[in-house]
PDB file of N, CA and C in Angstrom:
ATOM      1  N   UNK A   1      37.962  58.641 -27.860  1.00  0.00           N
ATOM      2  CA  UNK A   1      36.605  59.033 -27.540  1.00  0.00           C
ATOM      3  C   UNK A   1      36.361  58.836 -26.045  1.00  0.00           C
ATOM      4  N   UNK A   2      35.828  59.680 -25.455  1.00  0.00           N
ATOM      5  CA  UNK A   2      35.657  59.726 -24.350  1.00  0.00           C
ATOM      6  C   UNK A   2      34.521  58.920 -23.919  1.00  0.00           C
ATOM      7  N   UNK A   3      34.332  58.052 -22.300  1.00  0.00           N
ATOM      8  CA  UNK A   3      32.859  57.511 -22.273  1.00  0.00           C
ATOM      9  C   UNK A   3      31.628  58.026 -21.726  1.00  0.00           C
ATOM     10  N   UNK A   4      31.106  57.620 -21.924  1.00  0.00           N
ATOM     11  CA  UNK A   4      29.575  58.020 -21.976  1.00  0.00           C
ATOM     12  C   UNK A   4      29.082  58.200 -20.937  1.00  0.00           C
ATOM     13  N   UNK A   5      28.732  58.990 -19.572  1.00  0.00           N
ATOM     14  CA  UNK A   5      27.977  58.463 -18.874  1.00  0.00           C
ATOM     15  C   UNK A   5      26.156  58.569 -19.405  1.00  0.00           C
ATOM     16  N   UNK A   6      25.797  57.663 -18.945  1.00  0.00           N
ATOM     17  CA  UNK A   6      24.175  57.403 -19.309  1.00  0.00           C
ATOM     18  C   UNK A   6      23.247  57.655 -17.818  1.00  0.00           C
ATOM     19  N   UNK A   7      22.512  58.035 -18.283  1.00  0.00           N
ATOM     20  CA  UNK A   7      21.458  58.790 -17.218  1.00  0.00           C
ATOM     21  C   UNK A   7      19.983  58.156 -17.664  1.00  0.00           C
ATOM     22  N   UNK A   8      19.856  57.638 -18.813  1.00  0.00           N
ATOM     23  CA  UNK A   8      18.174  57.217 -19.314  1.00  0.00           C
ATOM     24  C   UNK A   8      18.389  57.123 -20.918  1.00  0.00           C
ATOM     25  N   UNK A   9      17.086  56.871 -21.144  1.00  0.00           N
ATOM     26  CA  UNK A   9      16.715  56.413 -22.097  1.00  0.00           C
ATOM     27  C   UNK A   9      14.976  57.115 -22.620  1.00  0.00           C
ATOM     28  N   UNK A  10      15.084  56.881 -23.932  1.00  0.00           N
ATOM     29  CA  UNK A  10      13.770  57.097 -24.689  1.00  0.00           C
ATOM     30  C   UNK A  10      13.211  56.616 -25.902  1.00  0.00           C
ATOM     31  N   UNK A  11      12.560  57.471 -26.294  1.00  0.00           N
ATOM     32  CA  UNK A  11      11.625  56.198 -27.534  1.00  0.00           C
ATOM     33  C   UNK A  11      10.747  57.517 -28.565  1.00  0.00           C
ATOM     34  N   UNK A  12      11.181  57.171 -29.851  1.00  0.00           N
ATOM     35  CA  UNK A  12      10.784  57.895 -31.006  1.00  0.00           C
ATOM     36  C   UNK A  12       9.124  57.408 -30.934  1.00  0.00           C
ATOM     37  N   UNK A  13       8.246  58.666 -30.746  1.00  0.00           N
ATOM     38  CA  UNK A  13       6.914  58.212 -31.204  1.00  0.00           C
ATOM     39  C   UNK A  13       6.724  58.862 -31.968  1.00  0.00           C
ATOM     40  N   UNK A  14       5.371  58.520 -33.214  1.00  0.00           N
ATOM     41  CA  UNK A  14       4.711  58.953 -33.756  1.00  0.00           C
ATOM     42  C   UNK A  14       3.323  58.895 -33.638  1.00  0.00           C
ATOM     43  N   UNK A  15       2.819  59.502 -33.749  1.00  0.00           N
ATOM     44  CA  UNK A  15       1.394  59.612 -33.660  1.00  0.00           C
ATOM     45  C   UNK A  15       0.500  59.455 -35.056  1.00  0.00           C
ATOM     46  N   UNK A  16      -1.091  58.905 -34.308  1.00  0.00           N
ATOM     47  CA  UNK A  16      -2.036  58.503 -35.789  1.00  0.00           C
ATOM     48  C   UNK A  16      -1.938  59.629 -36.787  1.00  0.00           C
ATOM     49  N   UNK A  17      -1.451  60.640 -36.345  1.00  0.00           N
ATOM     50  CA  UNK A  17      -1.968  61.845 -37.393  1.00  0.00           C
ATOM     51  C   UNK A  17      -0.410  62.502 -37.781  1.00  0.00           C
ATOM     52  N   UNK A  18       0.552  61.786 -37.672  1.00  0.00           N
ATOM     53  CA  UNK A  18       1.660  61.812 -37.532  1.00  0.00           C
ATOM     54  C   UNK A  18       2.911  62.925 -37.068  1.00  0.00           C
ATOM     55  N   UNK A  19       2.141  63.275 -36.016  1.00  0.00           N
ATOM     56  CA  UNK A  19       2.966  64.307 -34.925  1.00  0.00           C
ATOM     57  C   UNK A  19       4.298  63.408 -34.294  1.00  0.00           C
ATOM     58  N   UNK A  20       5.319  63.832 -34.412  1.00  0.00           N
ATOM     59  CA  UNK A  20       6.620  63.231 -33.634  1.00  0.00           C
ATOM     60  C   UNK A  20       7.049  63.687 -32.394  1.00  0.00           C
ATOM     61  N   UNK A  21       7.124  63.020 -31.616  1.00  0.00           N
ATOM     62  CA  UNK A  21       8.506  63.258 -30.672  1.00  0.00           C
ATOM     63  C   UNK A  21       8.904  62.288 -30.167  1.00  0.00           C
ATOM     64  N   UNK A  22      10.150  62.906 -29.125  1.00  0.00           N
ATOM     65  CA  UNK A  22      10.812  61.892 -28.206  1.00  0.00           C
ATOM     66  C   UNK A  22      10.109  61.442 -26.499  1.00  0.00           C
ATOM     67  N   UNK A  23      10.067  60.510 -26.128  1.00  0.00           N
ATOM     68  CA  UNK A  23       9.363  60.510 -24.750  1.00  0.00           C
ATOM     69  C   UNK A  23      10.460  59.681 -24.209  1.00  0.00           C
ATOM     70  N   UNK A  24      10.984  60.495 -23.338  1.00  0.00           N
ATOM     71  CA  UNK A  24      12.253  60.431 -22.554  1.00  0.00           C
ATOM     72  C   UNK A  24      12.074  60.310 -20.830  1.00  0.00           C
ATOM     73  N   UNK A  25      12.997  59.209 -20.202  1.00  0.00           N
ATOM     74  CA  UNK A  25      12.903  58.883 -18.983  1.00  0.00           C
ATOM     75  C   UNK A  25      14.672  59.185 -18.369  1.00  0.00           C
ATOM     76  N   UNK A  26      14.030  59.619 -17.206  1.00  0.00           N
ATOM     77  CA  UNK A  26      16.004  60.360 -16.704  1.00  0.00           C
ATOM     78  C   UNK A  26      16.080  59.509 -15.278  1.00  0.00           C
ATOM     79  N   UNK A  27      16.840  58.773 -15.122  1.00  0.00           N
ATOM     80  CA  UNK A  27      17.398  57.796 -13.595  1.00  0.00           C
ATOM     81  C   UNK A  27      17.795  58.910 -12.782  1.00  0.00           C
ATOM     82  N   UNK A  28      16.955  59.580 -11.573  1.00  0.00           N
ATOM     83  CA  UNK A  28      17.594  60.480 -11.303  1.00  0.00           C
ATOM     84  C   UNK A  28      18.452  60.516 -10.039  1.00  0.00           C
ATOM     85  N   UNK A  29      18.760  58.741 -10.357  1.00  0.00           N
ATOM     86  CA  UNK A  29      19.968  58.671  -8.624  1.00  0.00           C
ATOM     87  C   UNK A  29      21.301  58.756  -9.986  1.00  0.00           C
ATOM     88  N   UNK A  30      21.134  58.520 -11.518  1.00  0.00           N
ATOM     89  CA  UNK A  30      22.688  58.682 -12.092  1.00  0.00           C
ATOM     90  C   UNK A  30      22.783  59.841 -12.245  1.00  0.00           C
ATOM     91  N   UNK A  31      21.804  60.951 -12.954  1.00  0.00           N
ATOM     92  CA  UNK A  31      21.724  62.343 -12.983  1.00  0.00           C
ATOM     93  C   UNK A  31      22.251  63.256 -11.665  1.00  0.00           C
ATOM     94  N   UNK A  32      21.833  63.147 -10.429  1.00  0.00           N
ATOM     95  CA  UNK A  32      21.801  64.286  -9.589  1.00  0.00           C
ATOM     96  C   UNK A  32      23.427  64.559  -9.767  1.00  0.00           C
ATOM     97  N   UNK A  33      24.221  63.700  -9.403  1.00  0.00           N
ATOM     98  CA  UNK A  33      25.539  64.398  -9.176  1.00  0.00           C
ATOM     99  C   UNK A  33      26.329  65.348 -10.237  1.00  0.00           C
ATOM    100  N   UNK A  34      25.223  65.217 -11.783  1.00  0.00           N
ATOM    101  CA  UNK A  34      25.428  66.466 -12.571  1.00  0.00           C
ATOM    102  C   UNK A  34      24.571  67.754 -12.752  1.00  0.00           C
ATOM    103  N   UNK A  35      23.967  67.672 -11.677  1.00  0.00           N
ATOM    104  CA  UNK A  35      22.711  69.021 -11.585  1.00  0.00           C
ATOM    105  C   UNK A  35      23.527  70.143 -11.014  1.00  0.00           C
ATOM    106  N   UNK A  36      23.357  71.319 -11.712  1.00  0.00           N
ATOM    107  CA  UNK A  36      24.360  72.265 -11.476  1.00  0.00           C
ATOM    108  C   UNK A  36      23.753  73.525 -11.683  1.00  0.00           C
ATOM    109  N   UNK A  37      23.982  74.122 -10.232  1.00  0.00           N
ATOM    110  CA  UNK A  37      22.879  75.569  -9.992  1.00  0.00           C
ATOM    111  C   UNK A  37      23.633  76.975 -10.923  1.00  0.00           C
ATOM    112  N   UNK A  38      22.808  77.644 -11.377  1.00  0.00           N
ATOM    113  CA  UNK A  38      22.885  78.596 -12.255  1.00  0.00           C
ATOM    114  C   UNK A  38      23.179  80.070 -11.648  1.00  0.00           C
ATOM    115  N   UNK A  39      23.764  81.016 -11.937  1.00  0.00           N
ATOM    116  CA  UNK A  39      23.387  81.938 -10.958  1.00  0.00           C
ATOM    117  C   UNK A  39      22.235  82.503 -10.533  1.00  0.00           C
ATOM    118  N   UNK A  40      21.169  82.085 -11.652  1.00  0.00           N
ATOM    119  CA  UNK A  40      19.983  82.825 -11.588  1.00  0.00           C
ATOM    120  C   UNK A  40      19.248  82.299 -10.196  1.00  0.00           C
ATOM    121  N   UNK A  41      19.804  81.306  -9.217  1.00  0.00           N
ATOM    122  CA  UNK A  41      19.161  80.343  -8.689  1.00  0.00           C
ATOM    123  C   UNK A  41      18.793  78.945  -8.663  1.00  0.00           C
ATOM    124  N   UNK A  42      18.194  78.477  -9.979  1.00  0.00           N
ATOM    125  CA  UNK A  42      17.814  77.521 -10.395  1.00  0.00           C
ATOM    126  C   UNK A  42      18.491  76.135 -11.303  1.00  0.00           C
ATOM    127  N   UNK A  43      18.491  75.150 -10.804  1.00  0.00           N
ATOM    128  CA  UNK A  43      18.987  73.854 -11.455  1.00  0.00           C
ATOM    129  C   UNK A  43      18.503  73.378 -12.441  1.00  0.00           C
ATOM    130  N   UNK A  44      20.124  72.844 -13.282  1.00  0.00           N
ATOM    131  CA  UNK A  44      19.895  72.683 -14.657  1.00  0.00           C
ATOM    132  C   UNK A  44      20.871  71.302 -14.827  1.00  0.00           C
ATOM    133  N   UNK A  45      20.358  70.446 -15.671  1.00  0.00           N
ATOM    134  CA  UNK A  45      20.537  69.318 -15.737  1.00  0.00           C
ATOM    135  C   UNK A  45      21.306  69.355 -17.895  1.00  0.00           C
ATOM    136  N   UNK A  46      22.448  69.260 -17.852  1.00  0.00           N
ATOM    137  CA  UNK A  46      22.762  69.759 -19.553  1.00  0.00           C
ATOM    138  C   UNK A  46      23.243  67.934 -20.248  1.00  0.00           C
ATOM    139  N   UNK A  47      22.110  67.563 -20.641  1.00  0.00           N
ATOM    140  CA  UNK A  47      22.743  66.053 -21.536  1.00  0.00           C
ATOM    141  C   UNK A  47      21.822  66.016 -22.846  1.00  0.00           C
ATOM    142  N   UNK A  48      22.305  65.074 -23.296  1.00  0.00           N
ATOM    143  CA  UNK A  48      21.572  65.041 -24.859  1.00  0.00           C
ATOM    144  C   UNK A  48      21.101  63.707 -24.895  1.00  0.00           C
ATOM    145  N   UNK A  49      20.491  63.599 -26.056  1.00  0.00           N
ATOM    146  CA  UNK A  49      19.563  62.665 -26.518  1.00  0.00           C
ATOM    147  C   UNK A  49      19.993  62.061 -28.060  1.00  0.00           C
ATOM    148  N   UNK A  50      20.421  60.601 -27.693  1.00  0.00           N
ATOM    149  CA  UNK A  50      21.483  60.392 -28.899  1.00  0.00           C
ATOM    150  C   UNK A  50      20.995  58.848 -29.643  1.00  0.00           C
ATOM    151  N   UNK A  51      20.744  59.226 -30.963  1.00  0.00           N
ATOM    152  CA  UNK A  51      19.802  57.933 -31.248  1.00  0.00           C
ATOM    153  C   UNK A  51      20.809  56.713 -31.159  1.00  0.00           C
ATOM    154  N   UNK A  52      20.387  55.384 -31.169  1.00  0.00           N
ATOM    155  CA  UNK A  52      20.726  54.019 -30.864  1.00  0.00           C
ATOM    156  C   UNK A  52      21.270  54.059 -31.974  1.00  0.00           C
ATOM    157  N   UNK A  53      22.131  52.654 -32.254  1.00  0.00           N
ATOM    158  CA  UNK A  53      21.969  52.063 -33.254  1.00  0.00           C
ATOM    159  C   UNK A  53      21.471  50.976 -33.817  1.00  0.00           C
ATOM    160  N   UNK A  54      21.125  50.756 -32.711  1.00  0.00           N
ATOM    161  CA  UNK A  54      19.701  49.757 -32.742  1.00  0.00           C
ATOM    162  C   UNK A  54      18.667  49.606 -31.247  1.00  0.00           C
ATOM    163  N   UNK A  55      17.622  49.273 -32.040  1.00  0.00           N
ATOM    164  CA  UNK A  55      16.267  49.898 -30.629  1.00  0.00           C
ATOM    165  C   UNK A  55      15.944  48.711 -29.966  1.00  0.00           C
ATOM    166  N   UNK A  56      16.359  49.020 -28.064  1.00  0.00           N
ATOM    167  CA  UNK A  56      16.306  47.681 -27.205  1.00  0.00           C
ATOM    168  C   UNK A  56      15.359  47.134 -26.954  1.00  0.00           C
ATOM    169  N   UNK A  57      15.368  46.058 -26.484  1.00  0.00           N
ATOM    170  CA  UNK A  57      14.076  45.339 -26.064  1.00  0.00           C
ATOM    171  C   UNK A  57      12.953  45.617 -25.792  1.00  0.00           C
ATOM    172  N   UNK A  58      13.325  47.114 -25.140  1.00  0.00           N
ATOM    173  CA  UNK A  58      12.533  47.497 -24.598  1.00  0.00           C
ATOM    174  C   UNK A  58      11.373  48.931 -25.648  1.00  0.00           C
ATOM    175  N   UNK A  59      12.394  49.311 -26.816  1.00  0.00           N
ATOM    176  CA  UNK A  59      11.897  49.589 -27.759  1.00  0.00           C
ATOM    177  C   UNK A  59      12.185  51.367 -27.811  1.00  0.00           C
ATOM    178  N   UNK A  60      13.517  51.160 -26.804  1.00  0.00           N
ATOM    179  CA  UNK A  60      13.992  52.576 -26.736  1.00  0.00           C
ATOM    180  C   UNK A  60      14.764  52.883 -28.195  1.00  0.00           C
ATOM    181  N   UNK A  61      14.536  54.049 -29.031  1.00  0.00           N
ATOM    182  CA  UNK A  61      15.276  54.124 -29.788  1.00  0.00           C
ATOM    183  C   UNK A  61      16.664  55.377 -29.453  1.00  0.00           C
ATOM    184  N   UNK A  62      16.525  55.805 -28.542  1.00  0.00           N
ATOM    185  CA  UNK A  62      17.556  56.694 -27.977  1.00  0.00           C
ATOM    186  C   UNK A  62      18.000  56.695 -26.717  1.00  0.00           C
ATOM    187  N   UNK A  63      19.301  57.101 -26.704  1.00  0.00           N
ATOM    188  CA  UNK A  63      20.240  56.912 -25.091  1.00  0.00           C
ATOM    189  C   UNK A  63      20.173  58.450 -24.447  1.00  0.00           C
ATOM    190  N   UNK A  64      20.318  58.852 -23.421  1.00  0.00           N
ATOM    191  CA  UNK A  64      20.655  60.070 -22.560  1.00  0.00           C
ATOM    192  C   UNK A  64      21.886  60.078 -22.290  1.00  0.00           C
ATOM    193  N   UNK A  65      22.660  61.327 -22.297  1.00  0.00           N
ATOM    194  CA  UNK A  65      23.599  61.172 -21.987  1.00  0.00           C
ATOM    195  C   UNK A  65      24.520  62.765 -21.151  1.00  0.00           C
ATOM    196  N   UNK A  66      25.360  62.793 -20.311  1.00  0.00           N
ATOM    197  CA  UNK A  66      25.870  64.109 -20.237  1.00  0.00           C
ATOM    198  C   UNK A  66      26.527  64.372 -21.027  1.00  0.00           C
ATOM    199  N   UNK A  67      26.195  65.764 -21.387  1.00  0.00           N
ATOM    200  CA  UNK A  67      27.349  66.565 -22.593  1.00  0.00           C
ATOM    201  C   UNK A  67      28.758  66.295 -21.971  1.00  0.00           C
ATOM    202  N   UNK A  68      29.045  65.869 -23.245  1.00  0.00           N
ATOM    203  CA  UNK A  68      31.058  65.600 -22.801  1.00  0.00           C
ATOM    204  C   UNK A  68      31.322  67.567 -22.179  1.00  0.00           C
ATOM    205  N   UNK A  69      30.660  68.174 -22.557  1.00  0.00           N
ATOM    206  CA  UNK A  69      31.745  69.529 -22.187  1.00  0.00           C
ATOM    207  C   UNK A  69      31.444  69.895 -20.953  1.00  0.00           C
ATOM    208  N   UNK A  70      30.202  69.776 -20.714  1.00  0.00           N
ATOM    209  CA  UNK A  70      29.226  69.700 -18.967  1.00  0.00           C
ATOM    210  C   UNK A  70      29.847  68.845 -18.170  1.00  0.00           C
ATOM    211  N   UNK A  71      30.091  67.672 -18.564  1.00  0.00           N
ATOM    212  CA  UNK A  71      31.099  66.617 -17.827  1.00  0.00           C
ATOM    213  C   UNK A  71      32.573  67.458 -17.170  1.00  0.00           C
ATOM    214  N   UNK A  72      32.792  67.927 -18.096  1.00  0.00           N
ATOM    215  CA  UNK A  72      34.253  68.415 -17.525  1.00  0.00           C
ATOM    216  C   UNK A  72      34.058  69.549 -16.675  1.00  0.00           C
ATOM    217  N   UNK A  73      32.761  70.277 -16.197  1.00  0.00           N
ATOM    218  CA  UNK A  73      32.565  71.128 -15.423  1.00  0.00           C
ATOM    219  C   UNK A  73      32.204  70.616 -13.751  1.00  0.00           C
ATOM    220  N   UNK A  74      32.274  69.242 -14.045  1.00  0.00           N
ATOM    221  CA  UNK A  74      31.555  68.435 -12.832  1.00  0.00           C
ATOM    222  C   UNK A  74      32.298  67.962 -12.310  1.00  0.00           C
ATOM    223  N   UNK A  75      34.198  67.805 -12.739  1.00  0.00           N
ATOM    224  CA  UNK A  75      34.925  66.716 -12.655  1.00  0.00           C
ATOM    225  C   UNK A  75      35.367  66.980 -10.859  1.00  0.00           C
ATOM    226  N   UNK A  76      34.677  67.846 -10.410  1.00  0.00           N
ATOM    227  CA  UNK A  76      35.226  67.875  -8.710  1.00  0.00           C
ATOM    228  C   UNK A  76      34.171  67.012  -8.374  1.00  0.00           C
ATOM    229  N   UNK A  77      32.814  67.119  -8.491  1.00  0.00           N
ATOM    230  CA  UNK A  77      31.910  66.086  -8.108  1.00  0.00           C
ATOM    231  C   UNK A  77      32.162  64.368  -8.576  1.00  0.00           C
ATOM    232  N   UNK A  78      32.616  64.209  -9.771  1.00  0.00           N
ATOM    233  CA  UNK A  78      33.064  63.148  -9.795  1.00  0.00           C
ATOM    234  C   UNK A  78      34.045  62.807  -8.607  1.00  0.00           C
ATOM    235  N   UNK A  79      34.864  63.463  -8.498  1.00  0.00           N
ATOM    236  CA  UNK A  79      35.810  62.880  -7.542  1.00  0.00           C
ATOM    237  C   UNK A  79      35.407  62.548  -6.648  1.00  0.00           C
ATOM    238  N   UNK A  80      34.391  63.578  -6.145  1.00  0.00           N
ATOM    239  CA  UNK A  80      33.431  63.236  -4.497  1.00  0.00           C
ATOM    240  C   UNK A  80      32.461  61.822  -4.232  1.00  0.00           C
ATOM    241  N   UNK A  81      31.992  61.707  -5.977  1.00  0.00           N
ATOM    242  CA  UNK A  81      31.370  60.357  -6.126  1.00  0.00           C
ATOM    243  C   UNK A  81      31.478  59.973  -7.245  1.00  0.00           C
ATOM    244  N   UNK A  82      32.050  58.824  -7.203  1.00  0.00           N
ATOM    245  CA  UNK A  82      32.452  58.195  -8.633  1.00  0.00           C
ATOM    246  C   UNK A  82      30.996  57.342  -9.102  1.00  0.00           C
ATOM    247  N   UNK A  83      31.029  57.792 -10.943  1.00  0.00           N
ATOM    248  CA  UNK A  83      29.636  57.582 -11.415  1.00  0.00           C
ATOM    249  C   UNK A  83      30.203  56.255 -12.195  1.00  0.00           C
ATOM    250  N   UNK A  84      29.379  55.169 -11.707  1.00  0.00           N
ATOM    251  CA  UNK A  84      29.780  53.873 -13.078  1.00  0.00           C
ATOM    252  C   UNK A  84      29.111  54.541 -14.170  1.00  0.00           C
ATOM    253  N   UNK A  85      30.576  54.584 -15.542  1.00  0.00           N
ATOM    254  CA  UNK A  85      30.674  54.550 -16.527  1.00  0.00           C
ATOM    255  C   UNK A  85      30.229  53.438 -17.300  1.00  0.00           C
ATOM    256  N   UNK A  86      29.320  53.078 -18.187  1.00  0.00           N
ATOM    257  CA  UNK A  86      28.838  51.951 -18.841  1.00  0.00           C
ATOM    258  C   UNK A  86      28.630  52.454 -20.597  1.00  0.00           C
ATOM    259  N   UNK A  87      28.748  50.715 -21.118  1.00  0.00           N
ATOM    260  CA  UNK A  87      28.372  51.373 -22.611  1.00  0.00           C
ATOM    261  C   UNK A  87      27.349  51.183 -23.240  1.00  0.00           C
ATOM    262  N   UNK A  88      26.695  51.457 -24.314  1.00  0.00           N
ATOM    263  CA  UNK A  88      25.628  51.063 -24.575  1.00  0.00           C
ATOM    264  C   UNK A  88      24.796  49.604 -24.540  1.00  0.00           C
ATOM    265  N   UNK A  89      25.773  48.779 -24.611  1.00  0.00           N
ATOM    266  CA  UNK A  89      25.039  47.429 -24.520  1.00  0.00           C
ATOM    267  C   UNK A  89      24.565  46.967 -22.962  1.00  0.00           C
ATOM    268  N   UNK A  90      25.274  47.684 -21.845  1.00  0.00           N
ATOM    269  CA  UNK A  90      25.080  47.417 -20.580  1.00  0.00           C
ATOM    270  C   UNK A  90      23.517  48.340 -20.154  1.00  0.00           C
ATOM    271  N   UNK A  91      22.802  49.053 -20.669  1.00  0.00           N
ATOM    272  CA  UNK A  91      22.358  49.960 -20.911  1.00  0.00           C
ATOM    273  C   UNK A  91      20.592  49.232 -19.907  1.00  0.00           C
ATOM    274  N   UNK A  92      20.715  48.369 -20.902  1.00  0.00           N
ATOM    275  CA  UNK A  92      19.694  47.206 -20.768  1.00  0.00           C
ATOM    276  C   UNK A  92      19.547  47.015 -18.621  1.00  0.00           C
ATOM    277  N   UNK A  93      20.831  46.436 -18.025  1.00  0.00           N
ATOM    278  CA  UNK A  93      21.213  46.272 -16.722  1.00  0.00           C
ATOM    279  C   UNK A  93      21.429  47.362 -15.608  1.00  0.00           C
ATOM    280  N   UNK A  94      20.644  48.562 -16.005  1.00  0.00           N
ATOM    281  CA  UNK A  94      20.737  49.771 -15.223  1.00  0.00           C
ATOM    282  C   UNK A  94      20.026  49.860 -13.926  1.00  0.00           C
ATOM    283  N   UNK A  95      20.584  50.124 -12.991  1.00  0.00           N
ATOM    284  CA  UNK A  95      19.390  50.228 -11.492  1.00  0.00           C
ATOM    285  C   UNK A  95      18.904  51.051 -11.861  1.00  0.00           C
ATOM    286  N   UNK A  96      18.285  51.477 -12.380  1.00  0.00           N
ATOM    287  CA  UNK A  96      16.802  52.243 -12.720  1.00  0.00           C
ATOM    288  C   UNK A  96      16.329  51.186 -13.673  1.00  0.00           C
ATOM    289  N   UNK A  97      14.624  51.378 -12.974  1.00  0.00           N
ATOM    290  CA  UNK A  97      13.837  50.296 -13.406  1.00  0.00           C
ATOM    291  C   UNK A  97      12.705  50.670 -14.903  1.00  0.00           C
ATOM    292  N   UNK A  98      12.940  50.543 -15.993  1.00  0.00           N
ATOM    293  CA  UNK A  98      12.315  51.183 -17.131  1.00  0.00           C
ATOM    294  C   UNK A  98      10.207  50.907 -16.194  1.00  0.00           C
ATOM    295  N   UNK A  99       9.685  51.948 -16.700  1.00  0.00           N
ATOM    296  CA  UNK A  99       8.451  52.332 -16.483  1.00  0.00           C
ATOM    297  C   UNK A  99       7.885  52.512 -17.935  1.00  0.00           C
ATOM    298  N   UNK A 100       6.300  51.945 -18.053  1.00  0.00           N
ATOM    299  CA  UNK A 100       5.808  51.784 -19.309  1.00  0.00           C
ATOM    300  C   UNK A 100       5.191  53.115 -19.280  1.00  0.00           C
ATOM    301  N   UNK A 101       5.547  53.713 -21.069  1.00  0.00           N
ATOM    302  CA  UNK A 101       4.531  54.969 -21.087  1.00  0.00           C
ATOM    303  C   UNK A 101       3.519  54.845 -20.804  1.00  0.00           C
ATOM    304  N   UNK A 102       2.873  56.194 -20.475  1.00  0.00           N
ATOM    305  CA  UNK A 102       1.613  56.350 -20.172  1.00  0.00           C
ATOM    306  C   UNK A 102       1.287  57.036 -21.989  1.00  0.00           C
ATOM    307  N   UNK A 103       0.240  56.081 -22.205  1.00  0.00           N
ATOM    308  CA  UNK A 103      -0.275  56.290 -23.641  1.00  0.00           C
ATOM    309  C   UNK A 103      -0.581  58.279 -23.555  1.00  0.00           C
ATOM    310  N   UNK A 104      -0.575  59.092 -24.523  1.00  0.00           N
ATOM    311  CA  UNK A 104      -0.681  60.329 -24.602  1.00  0.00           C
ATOM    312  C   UNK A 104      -1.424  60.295 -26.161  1.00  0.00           C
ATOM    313  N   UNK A 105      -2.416  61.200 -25.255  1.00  0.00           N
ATOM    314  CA  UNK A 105      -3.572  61.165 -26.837  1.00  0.00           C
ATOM    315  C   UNK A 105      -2.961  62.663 -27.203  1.00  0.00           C
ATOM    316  N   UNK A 106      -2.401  62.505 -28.814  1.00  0.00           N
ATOM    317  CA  UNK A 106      -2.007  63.897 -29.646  1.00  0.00           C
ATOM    318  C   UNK A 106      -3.219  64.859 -29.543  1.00  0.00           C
ATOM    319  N   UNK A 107      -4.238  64.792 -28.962  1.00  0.00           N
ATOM    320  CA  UNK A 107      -5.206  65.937 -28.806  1.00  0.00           C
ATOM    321  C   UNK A 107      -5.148  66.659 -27.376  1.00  0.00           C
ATOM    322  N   UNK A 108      -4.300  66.018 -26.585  1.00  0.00           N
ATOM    323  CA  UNK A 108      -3.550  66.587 -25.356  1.00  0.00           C
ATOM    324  C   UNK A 108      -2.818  67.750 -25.260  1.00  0.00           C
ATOM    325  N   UNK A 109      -2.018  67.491 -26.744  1.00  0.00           N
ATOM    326  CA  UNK A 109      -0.417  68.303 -26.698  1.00  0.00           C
ATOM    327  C   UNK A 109      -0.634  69.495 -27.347  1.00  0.00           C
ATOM    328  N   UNK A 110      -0.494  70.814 -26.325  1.00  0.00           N
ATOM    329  CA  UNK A 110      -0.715  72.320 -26.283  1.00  0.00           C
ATOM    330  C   UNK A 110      -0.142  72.851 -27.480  1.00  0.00           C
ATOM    331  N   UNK A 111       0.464  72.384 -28.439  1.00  0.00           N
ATOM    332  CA  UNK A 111       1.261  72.772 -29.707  1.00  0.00           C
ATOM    333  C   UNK A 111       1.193  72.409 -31.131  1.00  0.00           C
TER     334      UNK A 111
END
């Protein structure tokens, strides 16, 4: 299995009226060196959102991560800058500093 690089983290909400989603935070000094321009012009950032197997301290129940197949499209930029690889338990010790949600009232959300 190949490793992981991690870019952020997020957190399963539910709401009083029980609307779901994910509210997701991206470190974007680990991200940039996989941002990768399209022909259309425009930058695109390709990772997923992969639940824990257990939810941290901080009450994230999901990790970020680059797609293993996007990874291998980047591997010249790796070379140019090598990304610390970490595993989930180090996850916690990331220079990016977790930021508390901003509460979101479900009578906000356009959908």
């Amino acid at each position: 299995m190949e490793d992981k690089i991690f870019i952020g983290s997020g957190k399963q909400i539910k709401t009083k009226t029980g609307f779901e989603f994910l509210s997701q935070s991206i470190c974007i000094e680990d991200a940039n060196p996989y941002i990768k321009e399209a022909k259309n012009g425009k930058h695109y950032l390709n990772f997923s959102a992969v639940p824990k197997k257990n939810v941290d301290q901080y009450g994230n129940t999901h990790y970020l991560a680059i797609n293993q197949d996007y990874k291998k499209d980047v591997e010249k930029v790796e070379e140019e800058k090598p990304q610390k690889e970490i595993d989930e338990e180090e996850l916690n010790n990331n220079n990016c500093v977790e930021q508390e949600d901003d509460y979101i009232n479900p009578d906000d959300i356009p959908f």
